[in-house]
N, C-alpha and C. Protein backbone atom coordinates (compact mmCIF):
# COMPACT_ATOMS: atom_id res chain seq x y z
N UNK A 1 133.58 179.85 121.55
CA UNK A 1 132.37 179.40 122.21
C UNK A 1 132.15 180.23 123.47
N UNK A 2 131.32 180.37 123.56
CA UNK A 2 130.51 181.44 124.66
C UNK A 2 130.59 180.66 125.64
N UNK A 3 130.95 180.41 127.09
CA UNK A 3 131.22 180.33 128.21
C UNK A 3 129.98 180.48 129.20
N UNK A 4 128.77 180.21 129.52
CA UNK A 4 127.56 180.61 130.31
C UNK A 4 127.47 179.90 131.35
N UNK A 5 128.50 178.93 131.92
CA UNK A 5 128.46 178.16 133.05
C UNK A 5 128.68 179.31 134.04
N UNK A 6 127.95 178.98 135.45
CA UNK A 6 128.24 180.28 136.40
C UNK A 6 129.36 179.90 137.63
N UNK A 7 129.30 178.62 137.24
CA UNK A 7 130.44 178.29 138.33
C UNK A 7 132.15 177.57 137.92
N UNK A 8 132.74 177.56 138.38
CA UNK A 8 134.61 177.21 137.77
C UNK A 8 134.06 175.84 137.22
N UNK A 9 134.65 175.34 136.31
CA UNK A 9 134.69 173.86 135.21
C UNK A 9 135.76 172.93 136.22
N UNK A 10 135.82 171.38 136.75
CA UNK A 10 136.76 170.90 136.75
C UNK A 10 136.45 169.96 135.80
N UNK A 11 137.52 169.44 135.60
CA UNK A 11 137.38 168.47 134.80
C UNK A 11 136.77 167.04 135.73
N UNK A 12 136.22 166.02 135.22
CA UNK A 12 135.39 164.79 135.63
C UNK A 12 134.69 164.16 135.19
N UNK A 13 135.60 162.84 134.78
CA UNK A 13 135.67 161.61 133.90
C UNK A 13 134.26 161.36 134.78
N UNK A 14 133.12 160.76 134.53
CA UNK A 14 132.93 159.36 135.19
C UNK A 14 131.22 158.92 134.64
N UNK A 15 130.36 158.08 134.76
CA UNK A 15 129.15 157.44 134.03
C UNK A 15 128.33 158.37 135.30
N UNK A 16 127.08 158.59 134.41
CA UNK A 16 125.99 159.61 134.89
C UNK A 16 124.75 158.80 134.72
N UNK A 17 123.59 158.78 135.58
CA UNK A 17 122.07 158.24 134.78
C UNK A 17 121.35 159.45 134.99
N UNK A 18 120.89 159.84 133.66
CA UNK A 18 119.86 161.05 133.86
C UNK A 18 118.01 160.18 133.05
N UNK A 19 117.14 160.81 133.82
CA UNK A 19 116.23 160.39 134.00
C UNK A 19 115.08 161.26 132.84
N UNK A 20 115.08 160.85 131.69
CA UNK A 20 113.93 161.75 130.72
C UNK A 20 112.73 161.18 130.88
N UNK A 21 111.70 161.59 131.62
CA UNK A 21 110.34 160.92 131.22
C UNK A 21 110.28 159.58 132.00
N UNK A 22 110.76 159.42 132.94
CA UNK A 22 111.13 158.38 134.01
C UNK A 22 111.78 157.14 133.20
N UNK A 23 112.49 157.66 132.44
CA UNK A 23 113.48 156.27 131.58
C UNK A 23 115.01 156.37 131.49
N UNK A 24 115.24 155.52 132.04
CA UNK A 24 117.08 156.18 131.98
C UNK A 24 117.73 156.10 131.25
N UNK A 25 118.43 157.15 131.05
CA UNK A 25 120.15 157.50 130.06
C UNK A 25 120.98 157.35 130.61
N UNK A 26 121.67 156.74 129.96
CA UNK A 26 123.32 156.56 130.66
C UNK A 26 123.73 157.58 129.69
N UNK A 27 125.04 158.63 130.33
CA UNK A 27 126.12 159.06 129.30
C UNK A 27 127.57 159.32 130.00
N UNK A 28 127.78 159.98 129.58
CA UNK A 28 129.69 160.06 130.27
C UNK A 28 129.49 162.03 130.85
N UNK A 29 129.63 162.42 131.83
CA UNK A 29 130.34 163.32 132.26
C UNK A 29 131.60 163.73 131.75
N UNK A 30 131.74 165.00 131.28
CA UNK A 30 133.32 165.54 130.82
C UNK A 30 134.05 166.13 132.14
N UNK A 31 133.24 167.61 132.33
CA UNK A 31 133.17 168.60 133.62
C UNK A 31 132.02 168.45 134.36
N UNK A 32 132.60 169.04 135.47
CA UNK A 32 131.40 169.44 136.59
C UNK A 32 131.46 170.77 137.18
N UNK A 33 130.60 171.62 137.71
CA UNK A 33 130.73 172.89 138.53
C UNK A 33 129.62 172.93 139.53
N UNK A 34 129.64 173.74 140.37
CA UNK A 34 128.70 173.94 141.27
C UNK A 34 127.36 174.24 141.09
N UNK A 35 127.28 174.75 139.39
CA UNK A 35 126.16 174.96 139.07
C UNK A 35 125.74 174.12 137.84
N UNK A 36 126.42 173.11 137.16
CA UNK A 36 125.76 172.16 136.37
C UNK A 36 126.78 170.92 135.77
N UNK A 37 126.55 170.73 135.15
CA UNK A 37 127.71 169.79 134.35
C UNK A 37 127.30 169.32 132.46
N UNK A 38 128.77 168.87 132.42
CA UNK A 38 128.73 168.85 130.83
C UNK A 38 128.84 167.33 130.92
N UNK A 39 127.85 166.46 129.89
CA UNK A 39 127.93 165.44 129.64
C UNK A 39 127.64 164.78 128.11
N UNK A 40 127.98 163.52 127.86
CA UNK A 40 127.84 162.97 126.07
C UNK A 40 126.61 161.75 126.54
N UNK A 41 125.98 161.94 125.63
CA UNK A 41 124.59 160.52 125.81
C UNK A 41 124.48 160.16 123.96
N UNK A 42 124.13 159.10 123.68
CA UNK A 42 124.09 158.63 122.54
C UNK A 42 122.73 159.95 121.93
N UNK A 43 122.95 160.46 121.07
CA UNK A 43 121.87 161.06 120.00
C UNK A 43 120.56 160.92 119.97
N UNK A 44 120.32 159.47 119.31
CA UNK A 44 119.09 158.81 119.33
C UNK A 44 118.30 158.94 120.72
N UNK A 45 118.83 159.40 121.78
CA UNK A 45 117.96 159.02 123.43
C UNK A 45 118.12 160.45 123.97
N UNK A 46 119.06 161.30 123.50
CA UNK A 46 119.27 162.83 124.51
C UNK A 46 118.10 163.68 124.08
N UNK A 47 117.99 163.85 125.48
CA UNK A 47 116.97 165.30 125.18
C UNK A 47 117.18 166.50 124.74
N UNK A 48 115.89 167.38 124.24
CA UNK A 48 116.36 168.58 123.34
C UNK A 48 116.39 169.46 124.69
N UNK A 49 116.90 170.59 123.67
CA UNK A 49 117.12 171.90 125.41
C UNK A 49 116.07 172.23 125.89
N UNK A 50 115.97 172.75 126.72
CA UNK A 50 114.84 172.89 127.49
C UNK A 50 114.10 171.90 128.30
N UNK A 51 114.12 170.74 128.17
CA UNK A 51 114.04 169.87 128.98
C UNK A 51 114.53 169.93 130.09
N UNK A 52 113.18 169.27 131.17
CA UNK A 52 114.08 169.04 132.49
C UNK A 52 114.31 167.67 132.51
N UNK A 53 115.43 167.06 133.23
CA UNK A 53 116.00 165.49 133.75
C UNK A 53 116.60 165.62 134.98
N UNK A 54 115.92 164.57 135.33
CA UNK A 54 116.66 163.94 136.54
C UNK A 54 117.91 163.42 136.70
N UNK A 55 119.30 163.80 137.52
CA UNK A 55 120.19 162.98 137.57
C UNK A 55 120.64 162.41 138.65
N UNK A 56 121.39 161.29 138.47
CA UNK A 56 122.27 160.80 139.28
C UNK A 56 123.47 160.80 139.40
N UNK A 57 124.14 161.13 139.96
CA UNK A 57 125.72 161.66 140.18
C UNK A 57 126.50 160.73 141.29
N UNK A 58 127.37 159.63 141.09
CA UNK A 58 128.71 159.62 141.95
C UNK A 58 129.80 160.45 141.85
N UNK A 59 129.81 161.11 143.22
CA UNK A 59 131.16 161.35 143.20
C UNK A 59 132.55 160.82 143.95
N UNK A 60 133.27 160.67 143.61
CA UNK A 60 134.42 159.67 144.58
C UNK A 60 134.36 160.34 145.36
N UNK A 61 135.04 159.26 146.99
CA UNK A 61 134.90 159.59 148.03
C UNK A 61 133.53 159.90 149.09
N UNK A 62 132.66 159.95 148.17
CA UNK A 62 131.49 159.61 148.97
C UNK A 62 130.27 158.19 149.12
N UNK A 63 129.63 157.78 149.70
CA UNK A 63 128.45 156.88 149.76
C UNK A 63 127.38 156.87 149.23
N UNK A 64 127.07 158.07 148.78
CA UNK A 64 125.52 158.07 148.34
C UNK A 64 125.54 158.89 146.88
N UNK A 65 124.98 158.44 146.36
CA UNK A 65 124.84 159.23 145.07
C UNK A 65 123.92 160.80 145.44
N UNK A 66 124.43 161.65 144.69
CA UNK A 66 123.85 163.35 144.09
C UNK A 66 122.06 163.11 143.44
N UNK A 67 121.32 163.39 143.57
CA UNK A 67 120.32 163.49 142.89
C UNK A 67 120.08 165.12 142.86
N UNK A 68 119.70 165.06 141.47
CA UNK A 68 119.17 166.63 141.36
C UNK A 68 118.58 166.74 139.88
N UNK A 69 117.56 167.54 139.48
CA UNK A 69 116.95 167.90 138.39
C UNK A 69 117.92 169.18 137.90
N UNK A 70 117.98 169.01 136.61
CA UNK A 70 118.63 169.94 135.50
C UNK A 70 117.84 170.44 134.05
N UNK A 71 118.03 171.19 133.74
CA UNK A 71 117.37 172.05 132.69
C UNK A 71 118.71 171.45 131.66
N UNK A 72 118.31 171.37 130.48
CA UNK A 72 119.44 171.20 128.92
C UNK A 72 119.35 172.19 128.79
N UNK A 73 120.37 172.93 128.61
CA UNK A 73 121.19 174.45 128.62
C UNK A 73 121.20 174.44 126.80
N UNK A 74 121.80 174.10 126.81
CA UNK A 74 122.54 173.06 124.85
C UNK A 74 122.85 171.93 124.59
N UNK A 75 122.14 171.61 123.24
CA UNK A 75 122.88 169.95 122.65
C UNK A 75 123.80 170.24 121.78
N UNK A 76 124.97 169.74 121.42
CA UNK A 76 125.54 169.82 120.29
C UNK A 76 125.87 168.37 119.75
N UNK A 77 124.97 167.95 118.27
CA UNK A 77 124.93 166.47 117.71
C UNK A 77 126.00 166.30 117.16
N UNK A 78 127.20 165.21 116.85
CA UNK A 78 127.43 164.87 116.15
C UNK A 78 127.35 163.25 115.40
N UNK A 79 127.75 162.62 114.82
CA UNK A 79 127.50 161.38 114.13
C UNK A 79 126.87 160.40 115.07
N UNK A 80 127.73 159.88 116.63
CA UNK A 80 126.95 159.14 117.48
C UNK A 80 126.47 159.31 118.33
N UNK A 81 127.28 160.84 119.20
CA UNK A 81 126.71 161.43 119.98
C UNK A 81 126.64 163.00 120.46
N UNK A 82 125.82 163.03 121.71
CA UNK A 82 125.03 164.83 121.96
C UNK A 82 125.80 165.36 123.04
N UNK A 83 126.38 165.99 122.96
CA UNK A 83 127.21 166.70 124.00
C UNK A 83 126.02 167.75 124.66
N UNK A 84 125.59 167.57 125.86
CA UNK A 84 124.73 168.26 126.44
C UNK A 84 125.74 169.14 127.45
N UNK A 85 124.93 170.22 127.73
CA UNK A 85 125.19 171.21 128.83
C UNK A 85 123.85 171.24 129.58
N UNK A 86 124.39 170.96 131.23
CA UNK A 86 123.51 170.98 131.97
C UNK A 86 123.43 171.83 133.10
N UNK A 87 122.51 172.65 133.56
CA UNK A 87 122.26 173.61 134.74
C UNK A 87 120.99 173.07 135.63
N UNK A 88 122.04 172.68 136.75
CA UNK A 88 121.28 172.30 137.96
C UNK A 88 120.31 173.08 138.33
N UNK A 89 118.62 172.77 138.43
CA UNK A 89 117.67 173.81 139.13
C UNK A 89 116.91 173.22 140.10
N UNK A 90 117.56 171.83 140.79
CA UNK A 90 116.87 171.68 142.14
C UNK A 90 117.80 170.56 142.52
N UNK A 91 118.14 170.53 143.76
CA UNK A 91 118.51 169.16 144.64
C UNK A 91 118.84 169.62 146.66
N UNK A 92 118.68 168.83 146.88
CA UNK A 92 118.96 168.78 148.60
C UNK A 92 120.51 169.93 148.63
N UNK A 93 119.91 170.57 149.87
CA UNK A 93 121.13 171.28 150.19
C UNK A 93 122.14 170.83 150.55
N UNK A 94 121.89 169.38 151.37
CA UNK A 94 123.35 168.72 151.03
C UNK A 94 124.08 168.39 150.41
N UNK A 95 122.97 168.30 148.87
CA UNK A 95 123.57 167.49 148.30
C UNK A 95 124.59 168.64 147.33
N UNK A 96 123.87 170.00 147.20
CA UNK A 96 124.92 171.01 146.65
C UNK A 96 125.67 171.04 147.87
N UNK A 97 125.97 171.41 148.80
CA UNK A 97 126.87 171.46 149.45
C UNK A 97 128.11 170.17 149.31
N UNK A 98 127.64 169.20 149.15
CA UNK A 98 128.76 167.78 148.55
C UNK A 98 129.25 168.42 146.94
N UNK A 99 128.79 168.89 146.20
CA UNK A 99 129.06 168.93 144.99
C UNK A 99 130.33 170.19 144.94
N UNK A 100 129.87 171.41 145.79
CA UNK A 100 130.48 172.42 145.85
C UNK A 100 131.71 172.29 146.69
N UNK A 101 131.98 171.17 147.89
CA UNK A 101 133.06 171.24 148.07
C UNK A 101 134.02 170.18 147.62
N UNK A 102 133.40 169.09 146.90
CA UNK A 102 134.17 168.76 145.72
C UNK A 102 135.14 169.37 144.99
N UNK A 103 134.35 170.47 144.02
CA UNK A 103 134.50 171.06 143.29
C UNK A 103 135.66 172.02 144.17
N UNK A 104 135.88 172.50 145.11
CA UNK A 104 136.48 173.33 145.64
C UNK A 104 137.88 172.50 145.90
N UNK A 105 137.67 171.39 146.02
CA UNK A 105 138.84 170.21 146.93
C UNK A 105 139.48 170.29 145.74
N UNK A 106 138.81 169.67 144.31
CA UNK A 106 139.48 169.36 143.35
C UNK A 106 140.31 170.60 142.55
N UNK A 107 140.00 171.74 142.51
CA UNK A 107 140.68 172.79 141.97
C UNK A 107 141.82 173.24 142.87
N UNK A 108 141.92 173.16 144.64
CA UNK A 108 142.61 173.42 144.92
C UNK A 108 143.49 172.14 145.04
N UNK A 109 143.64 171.03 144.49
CA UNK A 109 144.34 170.16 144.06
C UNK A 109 145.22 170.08 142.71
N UNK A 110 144.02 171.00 141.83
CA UNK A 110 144.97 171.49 140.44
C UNK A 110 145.83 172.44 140.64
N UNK A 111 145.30 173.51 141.31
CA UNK A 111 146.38 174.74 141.38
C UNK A 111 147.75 174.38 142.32
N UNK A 112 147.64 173.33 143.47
CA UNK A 112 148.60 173.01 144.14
C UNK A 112 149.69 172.52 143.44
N UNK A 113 149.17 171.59 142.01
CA UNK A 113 149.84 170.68 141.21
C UNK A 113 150.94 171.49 139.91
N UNK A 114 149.62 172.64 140.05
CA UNK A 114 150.02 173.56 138.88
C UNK A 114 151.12 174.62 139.44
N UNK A 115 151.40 174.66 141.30
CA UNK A 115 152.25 175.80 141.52
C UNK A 115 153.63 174.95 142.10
N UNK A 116 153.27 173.54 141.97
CA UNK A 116 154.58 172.78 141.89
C UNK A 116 155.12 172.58 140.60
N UNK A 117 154.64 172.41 140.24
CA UNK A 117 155.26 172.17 138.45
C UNK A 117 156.37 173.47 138.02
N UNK A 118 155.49 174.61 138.46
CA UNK A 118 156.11 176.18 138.17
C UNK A 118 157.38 175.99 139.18
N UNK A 119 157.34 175.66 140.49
CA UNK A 119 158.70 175.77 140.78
C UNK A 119 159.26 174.56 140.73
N UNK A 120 159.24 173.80 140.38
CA UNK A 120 160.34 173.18 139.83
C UNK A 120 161.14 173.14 138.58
């Protein structure tokens, strides 16, 4: 599989509402990056690519939820549900700035984990 995300993948469990046509989806988040995220929404309700949606994003450790509009990059269907790929194309500069040093906190939390493991 071809790789087109522009920013590092962490991994990140957690419930998303994205907004098609001012009606909400719930789905599950897999990854996140600085520049979009991968998420699952039931079939029957996900949008096709090219679509824009609105989302909502918690991330731990903070108060306020992420809002930002995303473009569907790719769907991939299977039996119950659409594994979407999503690329962020608008939100508050704070609010990328919260996302990006997330994303920065949490990898240098993997590699810390990953260069203890090695020496021990």
């Amino acid at each position: 599989m071809n790789d087109r995300r522009l920013g590092y993948r962490i991994p990140f469990e957690t419930m998303i509402t994205s907004y098609v046509h001012d009606r909400p989806i719930r789905g599950l988040a897999c990854n996140l990056s600085d520049s979009g995220i991968n998420m699952s929404a039931l079939s029957m309700v996900a949008p096709p690519p090219g679509s824009v949606v609105g989302l909502e994003i918690d991330l731990p450790g903070t108060s306020e939820s992420i809002w930002a509009a995303g473009r569907i990059c790719y769907r991939k269907d299977d039996a119950l549900a659409s594994g979407l790929g999503v690329r962020f194309v608008a939100m508050a500069t704070s609010q990328a700035r919260m996302i990006r040093d997330f994303c920065i906190e949490m990898r240098r939390t993997q590699l810390g984990s990953l260069l203890a493991r090695l020496r021990a």
